[in-house]
N, C-alpha and C. Protein backbone atom coordinates (compact mmCIF):
# COMPACT_ATOMS: atom_id res chain seq x y z
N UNK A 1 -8.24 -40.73 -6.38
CA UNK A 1 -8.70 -40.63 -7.74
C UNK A 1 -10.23 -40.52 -7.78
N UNK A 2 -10.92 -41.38 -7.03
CA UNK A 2 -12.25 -41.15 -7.18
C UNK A 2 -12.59 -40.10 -6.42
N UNK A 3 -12.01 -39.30 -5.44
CA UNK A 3 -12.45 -38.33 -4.74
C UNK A 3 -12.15 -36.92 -6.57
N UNK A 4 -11.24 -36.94 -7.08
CA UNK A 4 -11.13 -35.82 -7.86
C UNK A 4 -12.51 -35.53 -8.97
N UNK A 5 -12.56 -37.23 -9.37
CA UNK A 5 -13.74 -37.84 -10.37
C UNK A 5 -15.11 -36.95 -9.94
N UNK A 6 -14.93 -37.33 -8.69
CA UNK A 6 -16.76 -36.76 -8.09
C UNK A 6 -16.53 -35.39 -8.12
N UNK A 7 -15.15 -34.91 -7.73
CA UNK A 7 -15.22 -33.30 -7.46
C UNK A 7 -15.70 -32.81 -9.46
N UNK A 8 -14.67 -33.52 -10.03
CA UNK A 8 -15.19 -33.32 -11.87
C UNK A 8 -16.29 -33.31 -12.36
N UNK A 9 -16.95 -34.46 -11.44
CA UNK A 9 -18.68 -34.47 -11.86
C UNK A 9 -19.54 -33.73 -11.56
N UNK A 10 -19.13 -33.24 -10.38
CA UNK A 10 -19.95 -31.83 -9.56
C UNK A 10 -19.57 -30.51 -10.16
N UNK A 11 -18.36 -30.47 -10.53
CA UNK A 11 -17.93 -29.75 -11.50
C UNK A 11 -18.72 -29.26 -13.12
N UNK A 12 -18.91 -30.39 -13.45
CA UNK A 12 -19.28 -30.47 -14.69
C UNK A 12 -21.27 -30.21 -14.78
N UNK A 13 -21.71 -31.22 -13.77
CA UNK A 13 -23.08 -30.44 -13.10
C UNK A 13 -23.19 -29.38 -12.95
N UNK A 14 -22.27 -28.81 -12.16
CA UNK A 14 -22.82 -27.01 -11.73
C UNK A 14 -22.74 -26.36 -13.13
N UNK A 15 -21.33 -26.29 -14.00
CA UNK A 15 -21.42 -25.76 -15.09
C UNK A 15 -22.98 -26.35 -16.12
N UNK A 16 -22.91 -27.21 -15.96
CA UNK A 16 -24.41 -27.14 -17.02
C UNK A 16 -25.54 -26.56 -16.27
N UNK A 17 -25.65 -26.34 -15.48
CA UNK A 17 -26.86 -25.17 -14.83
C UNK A 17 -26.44 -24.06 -15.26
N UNK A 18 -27.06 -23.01 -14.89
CA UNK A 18 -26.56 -21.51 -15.18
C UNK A 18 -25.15 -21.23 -14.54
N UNK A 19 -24.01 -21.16 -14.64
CA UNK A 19 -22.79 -20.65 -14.66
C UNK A 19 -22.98 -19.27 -13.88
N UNK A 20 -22.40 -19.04 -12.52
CA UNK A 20 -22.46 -17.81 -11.81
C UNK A 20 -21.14 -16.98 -12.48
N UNK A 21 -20.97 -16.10 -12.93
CA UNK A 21 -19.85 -15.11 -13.67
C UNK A 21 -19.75 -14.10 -12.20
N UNK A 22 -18.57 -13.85 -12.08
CA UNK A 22 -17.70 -13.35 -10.86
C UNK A 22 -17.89 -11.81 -11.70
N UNK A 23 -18.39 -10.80 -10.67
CA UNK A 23 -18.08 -9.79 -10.98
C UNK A 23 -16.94 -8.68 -11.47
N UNK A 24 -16.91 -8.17 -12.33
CA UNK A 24 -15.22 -7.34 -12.11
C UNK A 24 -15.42 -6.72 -10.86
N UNK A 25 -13.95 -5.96 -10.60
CA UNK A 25 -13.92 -5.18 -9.60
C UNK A 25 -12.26 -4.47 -9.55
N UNK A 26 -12.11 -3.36 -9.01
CA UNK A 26 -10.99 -2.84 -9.34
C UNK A 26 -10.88 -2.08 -7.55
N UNK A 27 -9.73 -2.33 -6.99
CA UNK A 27 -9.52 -2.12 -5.35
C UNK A 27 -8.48 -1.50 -5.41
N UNK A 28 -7.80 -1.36 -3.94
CA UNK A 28 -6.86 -0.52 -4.05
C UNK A 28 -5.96 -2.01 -3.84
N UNK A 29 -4.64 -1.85 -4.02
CA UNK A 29 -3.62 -3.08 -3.23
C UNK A 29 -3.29 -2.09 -1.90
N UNK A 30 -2.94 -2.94 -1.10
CA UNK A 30 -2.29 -2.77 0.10
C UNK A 30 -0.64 -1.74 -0.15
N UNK A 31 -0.31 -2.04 -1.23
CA UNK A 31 0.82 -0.94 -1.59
C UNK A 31 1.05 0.00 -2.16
N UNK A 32 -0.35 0.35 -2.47
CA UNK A 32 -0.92 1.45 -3.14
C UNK A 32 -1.71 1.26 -5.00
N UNK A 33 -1.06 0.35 -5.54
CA UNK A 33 -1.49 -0.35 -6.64
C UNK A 33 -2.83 -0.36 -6.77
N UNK A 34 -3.55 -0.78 -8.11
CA UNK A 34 -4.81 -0.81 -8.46
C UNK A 34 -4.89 -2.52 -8.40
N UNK A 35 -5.80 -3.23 -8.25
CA UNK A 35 -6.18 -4.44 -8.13
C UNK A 35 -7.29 -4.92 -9.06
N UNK A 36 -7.31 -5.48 -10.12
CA UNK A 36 -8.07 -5.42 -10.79
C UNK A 36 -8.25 -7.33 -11.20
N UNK A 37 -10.17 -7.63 -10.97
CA UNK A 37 -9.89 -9.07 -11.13
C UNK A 37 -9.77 -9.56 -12.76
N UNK A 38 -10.07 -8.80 -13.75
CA UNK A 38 -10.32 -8.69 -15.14
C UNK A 38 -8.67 -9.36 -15.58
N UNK A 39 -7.59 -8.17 -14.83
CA UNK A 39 -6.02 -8.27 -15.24
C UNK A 39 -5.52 -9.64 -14.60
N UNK A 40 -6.31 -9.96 -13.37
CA UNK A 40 -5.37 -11.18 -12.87
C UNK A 40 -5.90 -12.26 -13.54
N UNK A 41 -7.24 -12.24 -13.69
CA UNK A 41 -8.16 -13.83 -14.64
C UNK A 41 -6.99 -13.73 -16.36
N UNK A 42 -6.80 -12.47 -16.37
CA UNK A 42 -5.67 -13.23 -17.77
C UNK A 42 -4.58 -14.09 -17.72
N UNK A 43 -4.22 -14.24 -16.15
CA UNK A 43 -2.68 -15.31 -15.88
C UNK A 43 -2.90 -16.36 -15.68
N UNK A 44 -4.33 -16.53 -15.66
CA UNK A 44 -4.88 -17.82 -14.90
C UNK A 44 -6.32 -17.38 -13.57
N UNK A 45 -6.27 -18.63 -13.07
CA UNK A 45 -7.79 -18.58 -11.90
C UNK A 45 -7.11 -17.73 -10.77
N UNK A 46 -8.16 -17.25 -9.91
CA UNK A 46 -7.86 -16.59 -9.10
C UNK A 46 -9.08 -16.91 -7.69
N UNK A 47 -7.85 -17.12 -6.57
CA UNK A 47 -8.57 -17.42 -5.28
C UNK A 47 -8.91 -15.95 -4.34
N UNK A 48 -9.92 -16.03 -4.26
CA UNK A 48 -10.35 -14.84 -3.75
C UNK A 48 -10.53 -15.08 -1.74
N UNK A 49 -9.77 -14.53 -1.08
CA UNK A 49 -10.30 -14.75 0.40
C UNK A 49 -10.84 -13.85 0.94
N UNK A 50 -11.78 -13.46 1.55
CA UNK A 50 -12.47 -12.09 1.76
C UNK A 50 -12.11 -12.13 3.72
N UNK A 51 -11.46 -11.58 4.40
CA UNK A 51 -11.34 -11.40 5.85
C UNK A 51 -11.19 -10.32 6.25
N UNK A 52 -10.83 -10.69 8.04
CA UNK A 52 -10.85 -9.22 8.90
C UNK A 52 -9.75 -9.90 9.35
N UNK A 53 -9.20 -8.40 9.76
CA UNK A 53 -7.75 -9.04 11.09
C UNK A 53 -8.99 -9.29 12.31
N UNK A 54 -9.65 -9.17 12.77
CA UNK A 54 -10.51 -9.20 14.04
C UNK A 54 -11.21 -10.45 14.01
N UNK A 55 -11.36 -11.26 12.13
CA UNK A 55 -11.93 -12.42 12.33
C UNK A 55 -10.97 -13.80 12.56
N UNK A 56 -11.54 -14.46 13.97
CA UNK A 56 -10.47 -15.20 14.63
C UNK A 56 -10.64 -17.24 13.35
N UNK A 57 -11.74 -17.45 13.04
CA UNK A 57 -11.37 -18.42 11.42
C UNK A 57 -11.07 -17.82 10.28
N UNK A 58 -10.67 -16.34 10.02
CA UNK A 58 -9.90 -15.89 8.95
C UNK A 58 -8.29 -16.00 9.43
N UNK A 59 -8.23 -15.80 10.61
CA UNK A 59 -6.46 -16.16 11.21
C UNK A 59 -6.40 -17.59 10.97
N UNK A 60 -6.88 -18.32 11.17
CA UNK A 60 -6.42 -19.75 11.25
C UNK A 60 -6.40 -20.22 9.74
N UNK A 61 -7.32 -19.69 8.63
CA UNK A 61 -7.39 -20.06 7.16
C UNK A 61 -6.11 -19.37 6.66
N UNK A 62 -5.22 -18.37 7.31
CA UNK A 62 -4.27 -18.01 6.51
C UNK A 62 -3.07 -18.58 6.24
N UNK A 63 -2.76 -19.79 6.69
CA UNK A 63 -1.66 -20.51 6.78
C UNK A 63 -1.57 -21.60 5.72
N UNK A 64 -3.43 -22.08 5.55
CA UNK A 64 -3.62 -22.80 4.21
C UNK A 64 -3.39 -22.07 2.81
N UNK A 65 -3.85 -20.74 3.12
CA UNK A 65 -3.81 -19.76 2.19
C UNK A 65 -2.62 -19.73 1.82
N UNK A 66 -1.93 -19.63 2.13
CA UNK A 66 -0.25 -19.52 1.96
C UNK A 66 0.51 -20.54 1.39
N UNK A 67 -0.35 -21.33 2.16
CA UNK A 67 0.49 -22.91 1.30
C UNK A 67 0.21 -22.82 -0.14
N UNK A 68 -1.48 -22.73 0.08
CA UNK A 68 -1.80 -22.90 -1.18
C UNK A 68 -1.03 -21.92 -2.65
N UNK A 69 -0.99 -20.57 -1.90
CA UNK A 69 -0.26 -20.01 -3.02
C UNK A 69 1.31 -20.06 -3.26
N UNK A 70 2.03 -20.88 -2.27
CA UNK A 70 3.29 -21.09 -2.42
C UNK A 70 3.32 -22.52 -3.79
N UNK A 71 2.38 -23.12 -3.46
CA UNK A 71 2.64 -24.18 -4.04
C UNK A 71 1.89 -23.88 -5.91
N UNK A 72 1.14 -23.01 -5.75
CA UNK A 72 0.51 -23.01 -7.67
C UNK A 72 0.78 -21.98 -7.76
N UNK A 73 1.25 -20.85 -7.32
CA UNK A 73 1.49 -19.43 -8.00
C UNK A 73 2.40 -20.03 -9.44
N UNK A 74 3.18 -20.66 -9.61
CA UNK A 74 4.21 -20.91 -10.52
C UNK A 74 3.46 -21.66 -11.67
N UNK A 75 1.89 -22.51 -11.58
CA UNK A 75 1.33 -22.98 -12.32
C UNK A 75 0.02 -21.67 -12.52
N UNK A 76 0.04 -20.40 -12.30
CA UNK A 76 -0.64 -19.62 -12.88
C UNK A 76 -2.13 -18.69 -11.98
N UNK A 77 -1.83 -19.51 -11.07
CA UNK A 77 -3.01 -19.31 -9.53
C UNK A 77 -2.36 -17.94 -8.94
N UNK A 78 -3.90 -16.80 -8.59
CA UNK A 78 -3.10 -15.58 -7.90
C UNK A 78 -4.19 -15.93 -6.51
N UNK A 79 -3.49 -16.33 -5.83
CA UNK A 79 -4.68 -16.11 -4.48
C UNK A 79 -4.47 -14.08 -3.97
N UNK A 80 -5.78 -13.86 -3.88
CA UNK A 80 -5.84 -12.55 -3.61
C UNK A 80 -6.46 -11.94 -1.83
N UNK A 81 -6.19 -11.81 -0.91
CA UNK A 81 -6.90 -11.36 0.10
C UNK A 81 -7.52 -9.85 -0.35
N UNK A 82 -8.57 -10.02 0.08
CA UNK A 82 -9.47 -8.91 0.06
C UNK A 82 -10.04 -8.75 1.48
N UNK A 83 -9.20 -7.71 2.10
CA UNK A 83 -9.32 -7.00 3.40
C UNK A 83 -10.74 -6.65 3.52
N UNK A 84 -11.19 -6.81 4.73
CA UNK A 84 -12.92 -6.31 5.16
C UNK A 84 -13.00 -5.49 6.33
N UNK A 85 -11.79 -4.98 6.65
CA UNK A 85 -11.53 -4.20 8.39
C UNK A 85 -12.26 -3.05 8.03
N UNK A 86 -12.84 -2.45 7.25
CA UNK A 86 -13.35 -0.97 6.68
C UNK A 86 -12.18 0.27 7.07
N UNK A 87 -12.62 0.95 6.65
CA UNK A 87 -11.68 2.33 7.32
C UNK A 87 -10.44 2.33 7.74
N UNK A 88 -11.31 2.16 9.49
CA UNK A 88 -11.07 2.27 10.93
C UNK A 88 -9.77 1.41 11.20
N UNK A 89 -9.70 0.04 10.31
CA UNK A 89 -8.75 -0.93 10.33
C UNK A 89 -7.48 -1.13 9.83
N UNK A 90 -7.88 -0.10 8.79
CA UNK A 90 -6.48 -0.32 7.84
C UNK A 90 -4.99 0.02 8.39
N UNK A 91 -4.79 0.48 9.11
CA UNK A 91 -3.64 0.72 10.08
C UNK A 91 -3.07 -0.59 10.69
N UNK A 92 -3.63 -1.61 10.94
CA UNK A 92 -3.67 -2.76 11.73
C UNK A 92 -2.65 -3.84 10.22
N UNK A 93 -3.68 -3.75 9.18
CA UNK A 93 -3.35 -4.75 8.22
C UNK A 93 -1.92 -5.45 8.07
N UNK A 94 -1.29 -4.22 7.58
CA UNK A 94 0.50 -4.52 7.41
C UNK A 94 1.10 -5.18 8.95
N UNK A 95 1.13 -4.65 9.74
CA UNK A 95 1.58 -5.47 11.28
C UNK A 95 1.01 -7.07 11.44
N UNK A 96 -0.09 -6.95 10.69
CA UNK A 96 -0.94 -8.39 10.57
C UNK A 96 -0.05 -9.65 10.16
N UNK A 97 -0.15 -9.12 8.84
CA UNK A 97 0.19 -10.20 7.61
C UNK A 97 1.73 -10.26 8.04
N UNK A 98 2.19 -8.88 8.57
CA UNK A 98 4.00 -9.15 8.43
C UNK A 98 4.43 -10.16 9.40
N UNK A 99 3.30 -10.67 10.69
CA UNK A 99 3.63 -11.30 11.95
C UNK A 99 3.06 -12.65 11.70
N UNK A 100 2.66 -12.92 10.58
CA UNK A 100 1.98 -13.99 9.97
C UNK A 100 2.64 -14.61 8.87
N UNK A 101 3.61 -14.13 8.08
CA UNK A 101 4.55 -14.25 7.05
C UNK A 101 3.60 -14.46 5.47
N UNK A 102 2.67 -13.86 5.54
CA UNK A 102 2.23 -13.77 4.68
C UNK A 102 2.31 -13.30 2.94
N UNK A 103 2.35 -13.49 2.47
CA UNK A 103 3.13 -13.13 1.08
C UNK A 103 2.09 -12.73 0.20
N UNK A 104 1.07 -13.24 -0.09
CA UNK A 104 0.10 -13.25 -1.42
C UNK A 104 -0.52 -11.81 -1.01
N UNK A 105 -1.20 -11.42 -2.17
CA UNK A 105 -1.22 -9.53 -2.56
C UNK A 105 -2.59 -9.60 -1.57
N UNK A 106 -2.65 -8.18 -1.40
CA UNK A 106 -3.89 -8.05 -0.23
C UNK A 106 -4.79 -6.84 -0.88
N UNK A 107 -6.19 -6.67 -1.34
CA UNK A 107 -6.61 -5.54 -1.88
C UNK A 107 -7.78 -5.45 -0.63
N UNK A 108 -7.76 -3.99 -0.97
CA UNK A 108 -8.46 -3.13 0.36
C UNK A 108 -9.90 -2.83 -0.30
N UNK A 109 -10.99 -3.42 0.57
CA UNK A 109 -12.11 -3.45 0.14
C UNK A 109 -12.94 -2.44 1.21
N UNK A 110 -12.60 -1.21 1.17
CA UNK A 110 -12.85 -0.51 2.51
C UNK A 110 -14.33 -0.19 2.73
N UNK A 111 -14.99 -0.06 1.77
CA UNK A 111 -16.65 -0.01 2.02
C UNK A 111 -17.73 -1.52 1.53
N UNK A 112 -16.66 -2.36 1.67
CA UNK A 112 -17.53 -3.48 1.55
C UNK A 112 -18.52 -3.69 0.23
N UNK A 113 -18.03 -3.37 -0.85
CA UNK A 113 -18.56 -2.97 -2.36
C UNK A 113 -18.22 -4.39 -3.18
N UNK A 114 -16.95 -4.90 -2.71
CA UNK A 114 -16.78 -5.95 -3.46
C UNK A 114 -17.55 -7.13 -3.13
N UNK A 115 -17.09 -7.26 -1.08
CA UNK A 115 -18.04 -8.24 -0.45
C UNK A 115 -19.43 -8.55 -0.54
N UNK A 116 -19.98 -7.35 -0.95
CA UNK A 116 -21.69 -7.39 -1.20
C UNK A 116 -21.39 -7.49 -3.00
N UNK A 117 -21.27 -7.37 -3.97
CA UNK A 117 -21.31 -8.05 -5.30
C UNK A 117 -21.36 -9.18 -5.26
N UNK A 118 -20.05 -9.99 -4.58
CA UNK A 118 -19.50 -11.16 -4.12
C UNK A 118 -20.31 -11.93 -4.09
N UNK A 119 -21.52 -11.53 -3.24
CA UNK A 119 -22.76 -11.90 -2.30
C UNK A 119 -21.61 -12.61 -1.08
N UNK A 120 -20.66 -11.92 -0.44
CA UNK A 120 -20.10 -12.58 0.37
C UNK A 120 -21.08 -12.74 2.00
N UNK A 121 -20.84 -13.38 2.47
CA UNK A 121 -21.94 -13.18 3.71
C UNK A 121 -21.39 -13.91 5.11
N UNK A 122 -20.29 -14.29 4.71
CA UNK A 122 -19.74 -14.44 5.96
C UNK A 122 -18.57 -14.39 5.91
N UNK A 123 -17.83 -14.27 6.84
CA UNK A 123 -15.86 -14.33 7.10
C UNK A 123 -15.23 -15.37 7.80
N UNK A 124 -14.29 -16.12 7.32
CA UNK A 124 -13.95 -15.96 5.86
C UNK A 124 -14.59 -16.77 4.69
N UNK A 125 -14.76 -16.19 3.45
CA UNK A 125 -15.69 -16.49 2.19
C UNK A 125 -14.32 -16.99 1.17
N UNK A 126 -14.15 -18.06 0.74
CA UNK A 126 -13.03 -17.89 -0.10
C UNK A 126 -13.56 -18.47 -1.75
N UNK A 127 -13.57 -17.44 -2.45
CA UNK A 127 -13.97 -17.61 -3.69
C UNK A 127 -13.22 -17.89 -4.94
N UNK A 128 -13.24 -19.22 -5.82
CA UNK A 128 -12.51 -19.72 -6.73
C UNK A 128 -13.21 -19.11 -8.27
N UNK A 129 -12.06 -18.77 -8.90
CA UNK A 129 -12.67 -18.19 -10.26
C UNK A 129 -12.14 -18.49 -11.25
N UNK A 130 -12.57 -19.10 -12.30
CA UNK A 130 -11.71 -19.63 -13.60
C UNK A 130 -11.10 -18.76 -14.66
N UNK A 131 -10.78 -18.30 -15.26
CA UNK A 131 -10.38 -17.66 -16.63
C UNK A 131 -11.06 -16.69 -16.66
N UNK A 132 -12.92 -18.18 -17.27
CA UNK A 132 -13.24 -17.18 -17.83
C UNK A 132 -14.11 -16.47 -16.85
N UNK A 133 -14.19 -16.44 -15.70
CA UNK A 133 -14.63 -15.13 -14.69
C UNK A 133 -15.83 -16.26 -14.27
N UNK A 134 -16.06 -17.61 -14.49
CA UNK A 134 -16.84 -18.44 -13.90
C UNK A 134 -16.46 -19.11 -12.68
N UNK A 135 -17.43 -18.52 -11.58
CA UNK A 135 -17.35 -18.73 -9.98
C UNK A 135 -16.81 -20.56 -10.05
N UNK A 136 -16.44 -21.10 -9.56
CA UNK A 136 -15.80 -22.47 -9.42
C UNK A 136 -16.64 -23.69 -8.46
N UNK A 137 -16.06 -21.96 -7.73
CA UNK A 137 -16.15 -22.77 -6.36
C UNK A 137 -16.37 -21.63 -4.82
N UNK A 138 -17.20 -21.86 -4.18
CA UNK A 138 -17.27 -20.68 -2.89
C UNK A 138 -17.07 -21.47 -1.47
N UNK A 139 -16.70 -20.96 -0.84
CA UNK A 139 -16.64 -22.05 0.82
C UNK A 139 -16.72 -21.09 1.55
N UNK A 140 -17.71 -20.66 2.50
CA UNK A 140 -18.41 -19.69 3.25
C UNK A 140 -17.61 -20.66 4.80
N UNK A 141 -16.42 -19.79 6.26
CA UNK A 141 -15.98 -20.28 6.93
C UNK A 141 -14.93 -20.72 6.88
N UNK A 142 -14.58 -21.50 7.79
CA UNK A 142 -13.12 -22.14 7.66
C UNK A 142 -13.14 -23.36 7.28
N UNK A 143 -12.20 -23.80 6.37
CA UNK A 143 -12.20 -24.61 5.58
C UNK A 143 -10.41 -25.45 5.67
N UNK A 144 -10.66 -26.67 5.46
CA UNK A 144 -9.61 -27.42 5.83
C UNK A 144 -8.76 -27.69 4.46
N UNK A 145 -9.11 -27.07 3.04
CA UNK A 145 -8.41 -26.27 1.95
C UNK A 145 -9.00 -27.21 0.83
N UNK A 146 -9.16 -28.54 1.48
CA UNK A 146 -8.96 -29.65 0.66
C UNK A 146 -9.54 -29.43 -0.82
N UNK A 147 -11.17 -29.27 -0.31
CA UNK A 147 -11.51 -29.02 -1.70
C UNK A 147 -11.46 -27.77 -2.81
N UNK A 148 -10.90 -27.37 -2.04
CA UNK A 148 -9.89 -25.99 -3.40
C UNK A 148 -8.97 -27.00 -3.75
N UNK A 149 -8.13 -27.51 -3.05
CA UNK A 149 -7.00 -28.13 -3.96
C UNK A 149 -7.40 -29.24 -4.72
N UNK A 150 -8.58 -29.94 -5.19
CA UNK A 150 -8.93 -30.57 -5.56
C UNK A 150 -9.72 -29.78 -7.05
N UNK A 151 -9.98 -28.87 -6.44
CA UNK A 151 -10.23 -27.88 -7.69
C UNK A 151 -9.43 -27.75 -8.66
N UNK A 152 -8.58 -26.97 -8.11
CA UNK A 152 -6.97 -26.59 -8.21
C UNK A 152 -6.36 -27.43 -9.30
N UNK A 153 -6.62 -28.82 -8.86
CA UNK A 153 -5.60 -29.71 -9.46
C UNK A 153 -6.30 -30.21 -11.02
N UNK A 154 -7.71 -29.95 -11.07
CA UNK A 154 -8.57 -29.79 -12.18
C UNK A 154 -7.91 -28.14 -13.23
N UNK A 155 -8.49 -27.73 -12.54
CA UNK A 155 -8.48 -26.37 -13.46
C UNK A 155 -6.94 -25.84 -13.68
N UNK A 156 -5.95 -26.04 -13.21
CA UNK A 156 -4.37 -26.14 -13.80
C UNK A 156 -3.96 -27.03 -14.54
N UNK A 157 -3.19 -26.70 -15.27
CA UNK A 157 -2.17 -27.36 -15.75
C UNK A 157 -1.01 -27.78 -15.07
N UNK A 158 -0.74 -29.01 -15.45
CA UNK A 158 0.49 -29.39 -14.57
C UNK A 158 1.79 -28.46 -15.27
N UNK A 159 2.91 -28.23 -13.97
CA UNK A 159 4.50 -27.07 -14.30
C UNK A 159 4.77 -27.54 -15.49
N UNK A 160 5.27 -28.98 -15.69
CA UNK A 160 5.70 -29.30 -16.68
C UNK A 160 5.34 -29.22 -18.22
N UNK A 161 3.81 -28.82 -18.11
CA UNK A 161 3.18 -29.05 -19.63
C UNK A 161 3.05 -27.53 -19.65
N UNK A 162 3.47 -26.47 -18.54
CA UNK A 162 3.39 -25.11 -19.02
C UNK A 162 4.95 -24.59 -19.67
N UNK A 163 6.23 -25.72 -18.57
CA UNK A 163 7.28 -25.25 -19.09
C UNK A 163 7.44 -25.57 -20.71
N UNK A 164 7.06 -26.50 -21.24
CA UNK A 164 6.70 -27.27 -22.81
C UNK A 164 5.95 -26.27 -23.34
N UNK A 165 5.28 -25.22 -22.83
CA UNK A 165 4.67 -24.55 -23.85
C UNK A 165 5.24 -23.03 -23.59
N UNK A 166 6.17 -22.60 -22.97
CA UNK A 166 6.91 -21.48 -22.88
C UNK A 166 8.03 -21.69 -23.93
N UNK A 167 8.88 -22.86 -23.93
CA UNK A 167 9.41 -23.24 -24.36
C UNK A 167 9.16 -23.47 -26.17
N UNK A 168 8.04 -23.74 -26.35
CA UNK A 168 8.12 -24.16 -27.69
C UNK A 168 7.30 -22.26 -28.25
N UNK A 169 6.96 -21.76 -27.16
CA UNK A 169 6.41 -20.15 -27.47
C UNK A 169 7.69 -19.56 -28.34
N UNK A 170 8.88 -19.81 -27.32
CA UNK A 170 10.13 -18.73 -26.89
C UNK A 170 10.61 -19.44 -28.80
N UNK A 171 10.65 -20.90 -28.92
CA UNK A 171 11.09 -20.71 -30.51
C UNK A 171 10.45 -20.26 -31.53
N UNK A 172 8.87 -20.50 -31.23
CA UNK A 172 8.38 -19.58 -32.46
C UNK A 172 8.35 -18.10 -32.49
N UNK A 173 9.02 -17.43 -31.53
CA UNK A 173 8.93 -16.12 -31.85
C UNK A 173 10.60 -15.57 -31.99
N UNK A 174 10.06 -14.55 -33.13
CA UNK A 174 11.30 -14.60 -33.58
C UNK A 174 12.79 -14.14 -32.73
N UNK A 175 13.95 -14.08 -33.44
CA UNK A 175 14.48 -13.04 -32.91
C UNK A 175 14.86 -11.98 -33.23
N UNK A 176 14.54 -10.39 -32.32
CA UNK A 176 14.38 -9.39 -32.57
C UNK A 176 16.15 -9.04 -33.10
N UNK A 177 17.03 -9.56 -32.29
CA UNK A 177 18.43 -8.89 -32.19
C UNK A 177 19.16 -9.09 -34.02
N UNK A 178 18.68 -9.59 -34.58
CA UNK A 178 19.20 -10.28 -36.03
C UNK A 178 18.91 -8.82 -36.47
């Protein structure tokens, strides 16, 4: 409890300084799709991981990565990989993630356009973003997840108080079939 408190207070500090706003950006997905961070900040925050298949603490962060989005995708969290192999790499990607069991969406950042907005500067960079497109949180390296999920557990809503509000949505709107 007091570890969340301090993360809230540091929280609440950084926001009263100047507020860093996350750039838009629009990528390709890995399945051909458009990737856009504007469309995903409407479902909720979005975890941004910026890697290489070649970077050997972007392999080891992907397993947290995974957890992490197994466990809040359902409370509104899109963790996003944003590939950094350029070009030359993209052939590699899919064999990657498929031998890794990876699940969460992957957008192709092939000239490094997003990473430099980002101000990303090292691999792996994993960047937290709220709603309203306000940076959270950044962790430059490998990281042992904790304090994203401590984030996490701030800036969500708990399942239950979202199923209560789907729920009381689904009666006020009408029904069409009458």
């Amino acid at each position: 409890m007091k570890k969340v408190l301090a993360l809230w207070l540091c929280l609440l500090i950084a926001s009263s300084a100047r507020a860093t706003e996350a750039p838009d950006f629009n990528l390709p997905g890995l399945s051909g799709e458009r990737v856009q961070l504007t469309a995903l900040l409407e479902k909720g925050p979005v975890l941004l991981d910026f890697w290489a298949t070649w970077c050997k603490p972007c392999i080891k962060a992907m397993p947290k990565l995974e957890e992490i989005h197994a466990k809040y995708a359902d409370r509104g969290l899109t963790v996003l990989g944003v590939n950094e192999d350029g070009p030359r790499g993209q052939n590699r990607i899919r064999p990657f993630l498929r031998g890794r069991n990876i699940t969460f969406p992957i957008a192709i950042d092939a000239d490094g356009s997003v990473m430099q907005r980002m101000q990303v500067r090292a691999l792996p960079t994993t960047i937290l973003i709220a709603p309203d497109r306000e940076i959270v949180l950044r962790e430059a390296g490998l990281s042992d997840g904790k304090a994203i999920i401590d984030a996490l557990e701030i800036l969500l809503p708990e399942k239950k108080v979202l199923e209560k509000k789907e729920a009381s949505e689904k009666k006020e709107t009408p029904d069409e079939s009458k």
